[in-house]
C-alpha atoms as a PDB file:
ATOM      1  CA  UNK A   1       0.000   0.000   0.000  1.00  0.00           C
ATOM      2  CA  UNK A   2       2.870   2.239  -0.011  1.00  0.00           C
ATOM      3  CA  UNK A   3       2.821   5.139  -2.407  1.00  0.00           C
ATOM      4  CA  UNK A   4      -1.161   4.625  -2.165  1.00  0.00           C
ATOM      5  CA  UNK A   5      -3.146   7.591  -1.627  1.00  0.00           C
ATOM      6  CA  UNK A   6      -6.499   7.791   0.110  1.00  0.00           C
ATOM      7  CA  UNK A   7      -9.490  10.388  -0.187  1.00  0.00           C
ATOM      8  CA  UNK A   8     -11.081  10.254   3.113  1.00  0.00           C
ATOM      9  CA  UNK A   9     -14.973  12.490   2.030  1.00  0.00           C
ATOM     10  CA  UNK A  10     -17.033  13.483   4.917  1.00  0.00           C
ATOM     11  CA  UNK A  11     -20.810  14.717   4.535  1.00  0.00           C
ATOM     12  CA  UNK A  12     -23.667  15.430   7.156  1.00  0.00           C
ATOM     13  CA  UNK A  13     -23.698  17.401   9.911  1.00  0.00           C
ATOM     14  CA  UNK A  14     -20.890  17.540  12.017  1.00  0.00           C
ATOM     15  CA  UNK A  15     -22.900  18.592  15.486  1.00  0.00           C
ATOM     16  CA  UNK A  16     -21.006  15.751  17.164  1.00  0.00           C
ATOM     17  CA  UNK A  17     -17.583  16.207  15.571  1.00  0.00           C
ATOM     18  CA  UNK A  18     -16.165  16.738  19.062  1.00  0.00           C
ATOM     19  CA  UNK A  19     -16.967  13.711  20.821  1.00  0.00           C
ATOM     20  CA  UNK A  20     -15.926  11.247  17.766  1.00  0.00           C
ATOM     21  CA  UNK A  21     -13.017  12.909  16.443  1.00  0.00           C
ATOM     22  CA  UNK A  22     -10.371  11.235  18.810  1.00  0.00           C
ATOM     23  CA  UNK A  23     -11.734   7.645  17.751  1.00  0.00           C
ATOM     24  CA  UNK A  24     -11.537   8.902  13.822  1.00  0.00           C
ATOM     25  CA  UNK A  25      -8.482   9.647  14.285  1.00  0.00           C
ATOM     26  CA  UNK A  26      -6.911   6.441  16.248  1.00  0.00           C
ATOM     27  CA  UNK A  27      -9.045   4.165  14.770  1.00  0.00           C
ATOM     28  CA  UNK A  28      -9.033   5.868  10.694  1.00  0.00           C
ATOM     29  CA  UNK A  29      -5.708   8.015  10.402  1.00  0.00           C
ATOM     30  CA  UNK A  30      -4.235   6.315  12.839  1.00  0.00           C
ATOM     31  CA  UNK A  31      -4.315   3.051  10.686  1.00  0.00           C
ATOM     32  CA  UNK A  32      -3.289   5.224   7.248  1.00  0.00           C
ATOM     33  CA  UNK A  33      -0.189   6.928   9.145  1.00  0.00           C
ATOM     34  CA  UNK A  34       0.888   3.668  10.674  1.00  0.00           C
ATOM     35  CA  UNK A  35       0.747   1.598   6.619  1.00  0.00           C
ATOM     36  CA  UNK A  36       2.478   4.660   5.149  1.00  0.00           C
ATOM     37  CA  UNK A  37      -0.812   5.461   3.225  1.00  0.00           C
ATOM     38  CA  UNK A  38      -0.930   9.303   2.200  1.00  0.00           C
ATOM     39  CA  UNK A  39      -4.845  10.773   2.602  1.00  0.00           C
ATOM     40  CA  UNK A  40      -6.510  13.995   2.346  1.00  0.00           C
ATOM     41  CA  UNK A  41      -9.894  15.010   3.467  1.00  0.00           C
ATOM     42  CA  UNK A  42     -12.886  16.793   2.009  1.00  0.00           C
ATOM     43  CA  UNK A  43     -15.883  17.203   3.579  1.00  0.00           C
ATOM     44  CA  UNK A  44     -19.163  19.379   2.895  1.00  0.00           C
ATOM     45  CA  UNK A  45     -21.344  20.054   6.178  1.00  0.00           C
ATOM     46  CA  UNK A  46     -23.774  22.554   6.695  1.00  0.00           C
ATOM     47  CA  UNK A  47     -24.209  25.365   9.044  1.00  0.00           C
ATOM     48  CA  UNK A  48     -27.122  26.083  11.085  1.00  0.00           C
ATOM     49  CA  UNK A  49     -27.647  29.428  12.564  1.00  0.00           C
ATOM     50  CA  UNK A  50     -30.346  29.135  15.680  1.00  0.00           C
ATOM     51  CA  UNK A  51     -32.530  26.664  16.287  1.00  0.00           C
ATOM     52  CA  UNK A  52     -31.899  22.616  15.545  1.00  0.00           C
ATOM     53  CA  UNK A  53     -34.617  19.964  15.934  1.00  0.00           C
ATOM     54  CA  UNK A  54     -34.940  16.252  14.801  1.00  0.00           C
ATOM     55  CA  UNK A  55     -37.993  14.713  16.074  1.00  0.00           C
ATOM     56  CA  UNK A  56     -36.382  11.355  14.642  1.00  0.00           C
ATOM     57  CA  UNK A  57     -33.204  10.942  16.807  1.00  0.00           C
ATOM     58  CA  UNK A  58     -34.739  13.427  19.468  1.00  0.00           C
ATOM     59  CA  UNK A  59     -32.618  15.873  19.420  1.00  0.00           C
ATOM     60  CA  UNK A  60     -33.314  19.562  20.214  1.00  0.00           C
ATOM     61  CA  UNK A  61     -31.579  22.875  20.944  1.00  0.00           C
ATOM     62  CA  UNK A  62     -32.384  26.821  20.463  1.00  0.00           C
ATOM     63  CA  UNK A  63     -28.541  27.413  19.738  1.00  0.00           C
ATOM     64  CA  UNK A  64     -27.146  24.944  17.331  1.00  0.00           C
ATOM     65  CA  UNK A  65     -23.101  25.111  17.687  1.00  0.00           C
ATOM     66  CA  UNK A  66     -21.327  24.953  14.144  1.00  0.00           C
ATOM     67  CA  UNK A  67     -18.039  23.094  15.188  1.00  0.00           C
ATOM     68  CA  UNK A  68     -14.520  24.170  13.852  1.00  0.00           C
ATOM     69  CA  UNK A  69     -14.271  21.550  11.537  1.00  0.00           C
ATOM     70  CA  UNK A  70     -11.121  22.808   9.890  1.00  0.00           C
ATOM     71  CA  UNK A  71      -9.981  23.358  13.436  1.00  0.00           C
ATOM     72  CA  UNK A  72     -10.919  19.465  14.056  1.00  0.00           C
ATOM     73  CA  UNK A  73     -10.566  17.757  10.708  1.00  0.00           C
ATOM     74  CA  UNK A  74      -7.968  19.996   8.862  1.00  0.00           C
ATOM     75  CA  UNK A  75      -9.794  19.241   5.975  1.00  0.00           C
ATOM     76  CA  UNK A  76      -7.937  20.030   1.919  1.00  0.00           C
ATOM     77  CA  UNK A  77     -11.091  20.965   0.620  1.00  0.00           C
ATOM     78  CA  UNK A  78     -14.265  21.880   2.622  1.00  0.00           C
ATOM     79  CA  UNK A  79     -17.713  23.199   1.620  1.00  0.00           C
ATOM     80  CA  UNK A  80     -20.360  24.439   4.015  1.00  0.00           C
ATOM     81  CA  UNK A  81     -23.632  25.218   2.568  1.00  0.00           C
ATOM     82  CA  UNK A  82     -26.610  27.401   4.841  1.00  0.00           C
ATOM     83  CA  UNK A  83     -28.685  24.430   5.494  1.00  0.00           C
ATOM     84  CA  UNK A  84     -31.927  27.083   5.307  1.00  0.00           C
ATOM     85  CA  UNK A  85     -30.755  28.089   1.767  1.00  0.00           C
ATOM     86  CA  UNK A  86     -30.152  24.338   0.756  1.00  0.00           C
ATOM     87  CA  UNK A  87     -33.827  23.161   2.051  1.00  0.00           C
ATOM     88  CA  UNK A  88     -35.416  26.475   0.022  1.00  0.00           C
ATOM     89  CA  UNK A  89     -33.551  24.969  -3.064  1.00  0.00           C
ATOM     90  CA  UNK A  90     -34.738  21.118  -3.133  1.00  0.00           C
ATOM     91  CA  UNK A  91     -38.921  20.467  -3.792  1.00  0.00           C
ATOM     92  CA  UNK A  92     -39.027  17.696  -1.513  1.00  0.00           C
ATOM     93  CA  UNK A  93     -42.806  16.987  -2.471  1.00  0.00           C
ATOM     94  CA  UNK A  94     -41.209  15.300  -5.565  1.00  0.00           C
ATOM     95  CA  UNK A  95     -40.062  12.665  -3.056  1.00  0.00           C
ATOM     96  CA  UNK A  96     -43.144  11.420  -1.827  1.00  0.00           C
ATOM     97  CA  UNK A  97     -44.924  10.103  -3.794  1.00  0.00           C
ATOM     98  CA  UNK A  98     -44.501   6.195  -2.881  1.00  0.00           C
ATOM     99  CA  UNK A  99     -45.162   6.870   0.751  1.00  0.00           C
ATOM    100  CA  UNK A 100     -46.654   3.478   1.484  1.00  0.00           C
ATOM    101  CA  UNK A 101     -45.308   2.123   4.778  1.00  0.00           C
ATOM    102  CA  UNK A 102     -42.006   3.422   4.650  1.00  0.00           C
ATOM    103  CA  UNK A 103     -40.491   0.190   2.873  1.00  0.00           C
ATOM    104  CA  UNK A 104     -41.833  -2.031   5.358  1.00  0.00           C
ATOM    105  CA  UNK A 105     -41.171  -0.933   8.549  1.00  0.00           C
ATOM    106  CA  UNK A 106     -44.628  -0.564   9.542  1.00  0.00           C
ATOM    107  CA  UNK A 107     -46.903   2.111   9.929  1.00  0.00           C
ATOM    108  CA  UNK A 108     -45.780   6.134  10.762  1.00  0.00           C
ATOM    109  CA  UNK A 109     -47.643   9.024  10.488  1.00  0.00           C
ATOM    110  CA  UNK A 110     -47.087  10.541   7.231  1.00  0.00           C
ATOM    111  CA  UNK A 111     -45.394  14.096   8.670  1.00  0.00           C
ATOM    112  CA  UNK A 112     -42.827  11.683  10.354  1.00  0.00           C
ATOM    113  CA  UNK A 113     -42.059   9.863   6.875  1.00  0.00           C
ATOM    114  CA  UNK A 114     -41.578  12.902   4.876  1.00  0.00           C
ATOM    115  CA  UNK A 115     -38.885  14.184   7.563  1.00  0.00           C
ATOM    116  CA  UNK A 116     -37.071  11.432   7.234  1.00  0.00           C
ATOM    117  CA  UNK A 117     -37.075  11.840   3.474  1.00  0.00           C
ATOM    118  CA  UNK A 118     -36.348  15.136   4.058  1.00  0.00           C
ATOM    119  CA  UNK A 119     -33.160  14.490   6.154  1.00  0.00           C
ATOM    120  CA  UNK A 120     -31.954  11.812   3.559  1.00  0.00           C
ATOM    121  CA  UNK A 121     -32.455  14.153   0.621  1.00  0.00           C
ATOM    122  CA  UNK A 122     -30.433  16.425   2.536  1.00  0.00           C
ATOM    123  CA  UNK A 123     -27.290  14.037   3.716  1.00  0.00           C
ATOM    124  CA  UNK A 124     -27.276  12.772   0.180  1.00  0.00           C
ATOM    125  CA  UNK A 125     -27.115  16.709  -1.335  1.00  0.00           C
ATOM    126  CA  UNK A 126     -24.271  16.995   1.335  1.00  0.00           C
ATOM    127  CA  UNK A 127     -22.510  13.633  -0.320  1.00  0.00           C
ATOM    128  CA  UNK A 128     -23.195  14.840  -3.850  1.00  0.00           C
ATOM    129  CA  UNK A 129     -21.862  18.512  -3.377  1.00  0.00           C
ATOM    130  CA  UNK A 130     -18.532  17.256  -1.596  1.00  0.00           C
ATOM    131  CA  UNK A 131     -18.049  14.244  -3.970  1.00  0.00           C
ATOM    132  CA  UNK A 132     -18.254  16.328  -6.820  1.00  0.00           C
ATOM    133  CA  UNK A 133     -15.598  18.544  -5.446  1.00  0.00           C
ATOM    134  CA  UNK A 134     -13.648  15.412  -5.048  1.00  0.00           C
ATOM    135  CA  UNK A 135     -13.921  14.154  -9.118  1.00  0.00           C
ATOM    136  CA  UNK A 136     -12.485  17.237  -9.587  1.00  0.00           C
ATOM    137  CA  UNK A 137      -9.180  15.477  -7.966  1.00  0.00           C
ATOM    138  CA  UNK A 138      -9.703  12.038  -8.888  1.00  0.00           C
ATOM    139  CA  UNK A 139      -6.703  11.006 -10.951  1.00  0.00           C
ATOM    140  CA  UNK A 140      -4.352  12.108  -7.790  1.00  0.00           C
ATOM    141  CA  UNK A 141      -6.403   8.821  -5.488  1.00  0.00           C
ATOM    142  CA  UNK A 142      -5.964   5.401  -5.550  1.00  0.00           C
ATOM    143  CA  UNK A 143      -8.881   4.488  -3.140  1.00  0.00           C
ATOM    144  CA  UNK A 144     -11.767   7.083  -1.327  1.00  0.00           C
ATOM    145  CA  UNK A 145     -13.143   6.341   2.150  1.00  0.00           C
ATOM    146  CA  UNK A 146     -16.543   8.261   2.320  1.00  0.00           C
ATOM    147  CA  UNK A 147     -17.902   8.548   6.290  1.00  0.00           C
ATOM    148  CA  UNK A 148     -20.408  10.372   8.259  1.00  0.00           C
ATOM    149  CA  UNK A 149     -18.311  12.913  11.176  1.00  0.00           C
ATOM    150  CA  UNK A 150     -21.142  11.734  13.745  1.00  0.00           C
ATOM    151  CA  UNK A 151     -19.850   7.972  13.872  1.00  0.00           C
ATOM    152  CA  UNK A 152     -17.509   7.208  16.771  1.00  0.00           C
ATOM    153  CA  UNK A 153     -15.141   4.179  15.683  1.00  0.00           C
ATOM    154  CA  UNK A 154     -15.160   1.603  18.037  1.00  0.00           C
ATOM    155  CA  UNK A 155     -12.017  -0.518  15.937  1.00  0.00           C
ATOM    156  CA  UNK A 156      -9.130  -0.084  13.883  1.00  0.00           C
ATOM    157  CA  UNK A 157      -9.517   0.393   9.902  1.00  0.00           C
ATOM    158  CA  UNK A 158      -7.756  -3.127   8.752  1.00  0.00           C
ATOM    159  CA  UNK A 159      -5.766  -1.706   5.510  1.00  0.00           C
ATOM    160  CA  UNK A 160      -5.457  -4.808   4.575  1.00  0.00           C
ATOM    161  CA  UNK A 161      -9.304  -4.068   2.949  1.00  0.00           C
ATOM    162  CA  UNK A 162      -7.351  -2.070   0.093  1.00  0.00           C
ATOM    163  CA  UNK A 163      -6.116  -5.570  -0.997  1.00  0.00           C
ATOM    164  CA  UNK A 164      -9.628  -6.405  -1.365  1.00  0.00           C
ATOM    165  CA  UNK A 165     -11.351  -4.001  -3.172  1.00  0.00           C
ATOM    166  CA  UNK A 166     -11.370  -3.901  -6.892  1.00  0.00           C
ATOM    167  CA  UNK A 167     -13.311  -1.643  -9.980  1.00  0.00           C
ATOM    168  CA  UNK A 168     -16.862  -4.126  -9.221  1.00  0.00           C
ATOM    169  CA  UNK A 169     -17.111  -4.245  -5.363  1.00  0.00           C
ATOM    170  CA  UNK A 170     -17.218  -1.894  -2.003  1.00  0.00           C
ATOM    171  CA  UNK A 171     -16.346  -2.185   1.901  1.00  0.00           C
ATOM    172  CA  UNK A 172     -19.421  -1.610   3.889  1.00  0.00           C
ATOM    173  CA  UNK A 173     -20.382  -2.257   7.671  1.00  0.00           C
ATOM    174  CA  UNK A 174     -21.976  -5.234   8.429  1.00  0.00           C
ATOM    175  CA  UNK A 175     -23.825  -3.099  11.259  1.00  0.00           C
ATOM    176  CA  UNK A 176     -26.763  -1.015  10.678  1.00  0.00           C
ATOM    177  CA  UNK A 177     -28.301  -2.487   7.734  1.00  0.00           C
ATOM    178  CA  UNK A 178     -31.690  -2.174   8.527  1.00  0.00           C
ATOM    179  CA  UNK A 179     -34.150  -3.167   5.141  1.00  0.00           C
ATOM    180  CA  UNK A 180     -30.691  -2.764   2.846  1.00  0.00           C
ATOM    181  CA  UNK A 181     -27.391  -1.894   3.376  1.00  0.00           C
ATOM    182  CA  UNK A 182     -24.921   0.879   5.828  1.00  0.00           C
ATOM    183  CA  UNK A 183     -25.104   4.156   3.831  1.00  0.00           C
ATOM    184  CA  UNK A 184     -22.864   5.580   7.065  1.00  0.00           C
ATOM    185  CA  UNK A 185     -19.098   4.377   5.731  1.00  0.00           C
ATOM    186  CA  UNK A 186     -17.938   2.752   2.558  1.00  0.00           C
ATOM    187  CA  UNK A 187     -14.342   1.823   1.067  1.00  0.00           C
ATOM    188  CA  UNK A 188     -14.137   1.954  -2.630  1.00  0.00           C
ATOM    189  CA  UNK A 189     -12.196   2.256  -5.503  1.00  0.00           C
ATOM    190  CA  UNK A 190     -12.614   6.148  -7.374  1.00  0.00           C
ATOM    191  CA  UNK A 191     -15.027   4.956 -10.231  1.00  0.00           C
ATOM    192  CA  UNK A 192     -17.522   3.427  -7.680  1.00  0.00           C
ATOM    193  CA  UNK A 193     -17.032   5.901  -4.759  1.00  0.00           C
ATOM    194  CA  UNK A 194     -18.334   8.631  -7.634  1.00  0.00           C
ATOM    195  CA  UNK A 195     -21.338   6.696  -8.141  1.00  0.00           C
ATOM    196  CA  UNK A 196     -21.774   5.907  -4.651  1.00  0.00           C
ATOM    197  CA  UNK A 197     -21.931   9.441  -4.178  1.00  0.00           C
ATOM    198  CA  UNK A 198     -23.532  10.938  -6.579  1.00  0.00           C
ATOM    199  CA  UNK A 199     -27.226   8.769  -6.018  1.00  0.00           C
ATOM    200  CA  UNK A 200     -28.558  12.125  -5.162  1.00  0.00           C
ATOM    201  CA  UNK A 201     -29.266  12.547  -9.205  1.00  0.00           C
ATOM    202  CA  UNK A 202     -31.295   9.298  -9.230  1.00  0.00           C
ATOM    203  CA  UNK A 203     -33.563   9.996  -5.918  1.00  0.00           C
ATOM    204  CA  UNK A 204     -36.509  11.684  -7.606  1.00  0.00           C
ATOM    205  CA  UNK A 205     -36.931   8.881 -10.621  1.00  0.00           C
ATOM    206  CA  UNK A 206     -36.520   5.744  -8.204  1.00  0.00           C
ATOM    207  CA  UNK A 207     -39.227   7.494  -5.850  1.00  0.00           C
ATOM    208  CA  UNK A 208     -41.584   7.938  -8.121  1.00  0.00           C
ATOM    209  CA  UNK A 209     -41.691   4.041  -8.256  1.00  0.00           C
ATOM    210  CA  UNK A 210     -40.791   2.478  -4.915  1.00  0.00           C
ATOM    211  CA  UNK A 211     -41.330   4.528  -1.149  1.00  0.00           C
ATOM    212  CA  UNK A 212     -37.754   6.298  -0.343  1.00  0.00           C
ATOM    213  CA  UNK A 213     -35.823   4.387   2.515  1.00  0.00           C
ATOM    214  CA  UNK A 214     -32.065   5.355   2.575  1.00  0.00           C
ATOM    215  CA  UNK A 215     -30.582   1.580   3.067  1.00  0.00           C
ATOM    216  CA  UNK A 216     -32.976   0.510   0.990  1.00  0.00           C
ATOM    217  CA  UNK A 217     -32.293   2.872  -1.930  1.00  0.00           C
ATOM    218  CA  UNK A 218     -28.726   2.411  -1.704  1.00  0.00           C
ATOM    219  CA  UNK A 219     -28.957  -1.487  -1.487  1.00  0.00           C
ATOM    220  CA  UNK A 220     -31.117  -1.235  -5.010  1.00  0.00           C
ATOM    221  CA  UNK A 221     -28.998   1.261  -6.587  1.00  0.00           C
ATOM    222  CA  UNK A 222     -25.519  -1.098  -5.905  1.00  0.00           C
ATOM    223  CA  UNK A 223     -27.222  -3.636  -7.005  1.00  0.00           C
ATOM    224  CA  UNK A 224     -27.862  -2.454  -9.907  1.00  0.00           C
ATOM    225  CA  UNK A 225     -25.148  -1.465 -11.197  1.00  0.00           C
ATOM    226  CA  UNK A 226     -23.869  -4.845 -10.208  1.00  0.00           C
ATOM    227  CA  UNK A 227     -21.097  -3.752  -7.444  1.00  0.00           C
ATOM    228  CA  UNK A 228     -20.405  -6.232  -4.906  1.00  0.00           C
ATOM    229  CA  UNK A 229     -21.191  -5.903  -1.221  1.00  0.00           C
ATOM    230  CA  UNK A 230     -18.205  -6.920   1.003  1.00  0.00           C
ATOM    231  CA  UNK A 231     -19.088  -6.626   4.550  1.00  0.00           C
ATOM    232  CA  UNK A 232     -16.608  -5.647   7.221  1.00  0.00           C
ATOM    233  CA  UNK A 233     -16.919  -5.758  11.169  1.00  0.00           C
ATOM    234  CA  UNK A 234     -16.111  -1.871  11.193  1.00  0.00           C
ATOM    235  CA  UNK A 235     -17.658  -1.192  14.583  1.00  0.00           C
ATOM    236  CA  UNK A 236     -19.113   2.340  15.888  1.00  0.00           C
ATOM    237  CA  UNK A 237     -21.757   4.079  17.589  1.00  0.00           C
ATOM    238  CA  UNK A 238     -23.668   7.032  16.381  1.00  0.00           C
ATOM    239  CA  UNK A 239     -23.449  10.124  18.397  1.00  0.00           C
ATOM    240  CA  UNK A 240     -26.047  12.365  18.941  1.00  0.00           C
ATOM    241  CA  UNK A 241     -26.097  15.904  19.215  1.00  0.00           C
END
């Protein structure tokens, strides 16, 4: 893996950045530094100015606090987009029309479905916008990691995985699948990290046919295009606000 060079591409909010930054760093650079693997990060978050809510993960404050995330992450390239101006931009009633049951989880009252296609129409605008920074930079990667700053790694990052991964497969969790597959961390090669994160384009088409769930959707879409799903015992816990 020496001479190897690693895109590590961070989207979402970061409104947890402080309490998982330590384990990203022992448990993701740590790993890179130690295999003489050279990596640069991107990331595109957004910035909230007063009041966050998210009846979902309950979660609720009257200040939200924008982290120094080039303070924390010393990121390459960074974007951050007013998450107000972003949600004025996107028609999310273009997304719901296959409500259903939510993919079958059961029954939820329709407001509660429509956030939750809200928020994934938003963290996959946040992967699109920094991934499409990142093609701009392609040729100078061997391999992208793409991971969401809320998840606090719980094990190392085997780099042994590069050895693995070739142009028709991808490293994903084994955890969190839910009705599909992780969408929180992938390891990829550049072609299929591009089309990983650019499903954003795709959203509005597949919903008009089949109710939006994120694992779902990205289990379909990998599918396919025919790119293998290697699952990894990458270990974490999400952390809240």
């Amino acid at each position: 893996m020496e001479n190897k060079k690693v895109a590590i591409i961070f989207f979402g909010l970061t409104r947890s950045l402080k309490k998982t930054i330590n384990s990203i760093k022992e448990n993701l650079f740590g790993p890179l530094d130690k295999g003489l693997i050279n990596y640069d990060i991107f990331i595109h978050t957004y910035k909230i100015n007063g009041a966050y809510h998210n009846i979902w993960s309950h979660e609720h404050t009257d200040n939200y606090i924008n982290e120094d995330v080039e303070g924390l992450l010393n990121p390459k390239f960074y974007i951050f987009d007013n998450q107000d101006d972003v949600i004025n931009s996107i028609n999310f009633d273009d997304y719901y029309s296959k409500l259903g049951d939510w993919g079958g989880f059961g029954f939820f009252p329709e407001d509660t479905i429509k956030y939750l296609i809200r928020n994934m129409c938003l963290g996959l605008y946040s992967k699109k916008k920094i991934v499409s920074l990142f093609e701009n930079y392609k040729d100078e990667y061997d391999y992208a990691i793409i991971i969401r700053p809320e998840l606090l790694l719980k094990n190392e990052i085997d780099i042994n995985y590069f050895n693995e991964i070739n142009d028709n497969n991808i490293i994903i969790p084994q955890k969190d699948p839910y009705i599909g597959c992780n969408d929180r961390f992938c390891i990829g090669k550049i072609d299929t990290i591009l089309y990983y994160g650019k499903l954003f384009d795709d959203l509005k088409s597949y919903s008009q046919e089949k109710s939006v769930v994120s694992e779902l959707y990205l289990l379909d879409k990998l599918n396919e295009k025919k790119i293998n799903i290697i699952k990894k015992n990458i270990d974490y816990d999400t952390i809240r606000m």
